[in-house]
Protein backbone atom coordinates (compact mmCIF):
# COMPACT_ATOMS: atom_id res chain seq x y z
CA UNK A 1 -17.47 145.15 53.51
CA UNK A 2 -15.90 146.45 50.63
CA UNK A 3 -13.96 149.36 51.52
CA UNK A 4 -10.11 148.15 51.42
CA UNK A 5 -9.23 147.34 47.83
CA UNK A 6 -5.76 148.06 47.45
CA UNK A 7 -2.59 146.28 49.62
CA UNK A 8 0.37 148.12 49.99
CA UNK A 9 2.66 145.84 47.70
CA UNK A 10 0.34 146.95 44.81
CA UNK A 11 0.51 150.39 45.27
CA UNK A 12 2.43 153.81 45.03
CA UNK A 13 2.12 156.14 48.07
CA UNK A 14 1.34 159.86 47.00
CA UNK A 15 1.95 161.43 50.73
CA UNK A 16 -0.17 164.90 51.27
CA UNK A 17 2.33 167.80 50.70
CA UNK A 18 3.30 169.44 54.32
CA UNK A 19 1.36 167.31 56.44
CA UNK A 20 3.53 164.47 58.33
CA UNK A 21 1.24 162.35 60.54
CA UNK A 22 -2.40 162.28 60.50
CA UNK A 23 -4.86 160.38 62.90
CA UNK A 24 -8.68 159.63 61.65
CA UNK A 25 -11.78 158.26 63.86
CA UNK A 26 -13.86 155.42 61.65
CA UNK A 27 -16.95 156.83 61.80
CA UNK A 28 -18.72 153.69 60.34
CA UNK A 29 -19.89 150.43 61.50
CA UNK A 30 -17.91 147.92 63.38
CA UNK A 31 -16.72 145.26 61.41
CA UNK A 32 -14.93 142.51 63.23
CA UNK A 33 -10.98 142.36 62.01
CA UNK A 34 -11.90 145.30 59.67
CA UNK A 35 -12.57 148.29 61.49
CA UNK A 36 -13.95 149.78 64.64
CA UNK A 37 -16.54 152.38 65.18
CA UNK A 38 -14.97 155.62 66.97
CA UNK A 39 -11.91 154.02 66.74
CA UNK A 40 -8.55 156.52 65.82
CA UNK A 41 -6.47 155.27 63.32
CA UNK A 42 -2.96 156.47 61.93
CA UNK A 43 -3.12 157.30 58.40
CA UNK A 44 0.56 155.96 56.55
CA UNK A 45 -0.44 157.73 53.46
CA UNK A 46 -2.87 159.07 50.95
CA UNK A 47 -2.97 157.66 48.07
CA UNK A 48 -5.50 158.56 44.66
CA UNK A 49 -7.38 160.94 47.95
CA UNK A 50 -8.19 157.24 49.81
CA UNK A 51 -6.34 156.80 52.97
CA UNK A 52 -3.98 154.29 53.84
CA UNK A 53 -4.44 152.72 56.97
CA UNK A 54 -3.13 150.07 59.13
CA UNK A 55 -6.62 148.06 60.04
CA UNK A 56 -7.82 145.77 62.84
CA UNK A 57 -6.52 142.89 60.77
CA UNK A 58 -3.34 144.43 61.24
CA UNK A 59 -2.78 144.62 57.06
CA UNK A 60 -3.08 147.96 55.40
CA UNK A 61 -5.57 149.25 53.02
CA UNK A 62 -7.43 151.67 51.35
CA UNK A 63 -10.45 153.43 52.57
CA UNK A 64 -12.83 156.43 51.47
CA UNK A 65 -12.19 159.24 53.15
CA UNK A 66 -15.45 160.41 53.59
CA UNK A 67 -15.91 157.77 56.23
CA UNK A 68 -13.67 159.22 58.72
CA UNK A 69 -13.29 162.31 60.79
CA UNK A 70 -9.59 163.85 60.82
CA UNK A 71 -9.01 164.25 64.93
CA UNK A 72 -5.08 165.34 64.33
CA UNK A 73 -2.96 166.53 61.96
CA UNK A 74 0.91 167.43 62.65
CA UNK A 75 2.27 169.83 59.89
């Protein structure tokens, strides 16, 4: 997979303007240590429109949006 391509350490957060926590469901396939299928995640921040989250490998990364489905948003 090919998804995550940016750690933390190497880049600068640019946080969504009035939204404070967001949750996503991976709407992909399952890929062992990566990322689960219908699994909610916690998006840290968004960053170049990717979102930043905290995967099964427990490291953070970078994913396209477009493979998730927003579940919550707290404003």
């Amino acid at each position: 997979m090919t998804y995550f391509l940016l750690n933390a350490t190497k880049a600068k957060a640019e946080l969504r303007i009035g939204i404070k926590k967001m949750k996503v469901k991976w709407l992909g396939k399952t890929d062992f240590l990566v990322l689960t299928n219908n699994k909610i995640y916690d998006v840290i921040s968004i960053e170049s429109g990717w979102y930043r989250i905290i995967d099964d490998s427990g490291d953070d990364y970078l994913y396209p949006p477009d493979m998730f489905e927003i579940v919550e948003e707290d404003k």
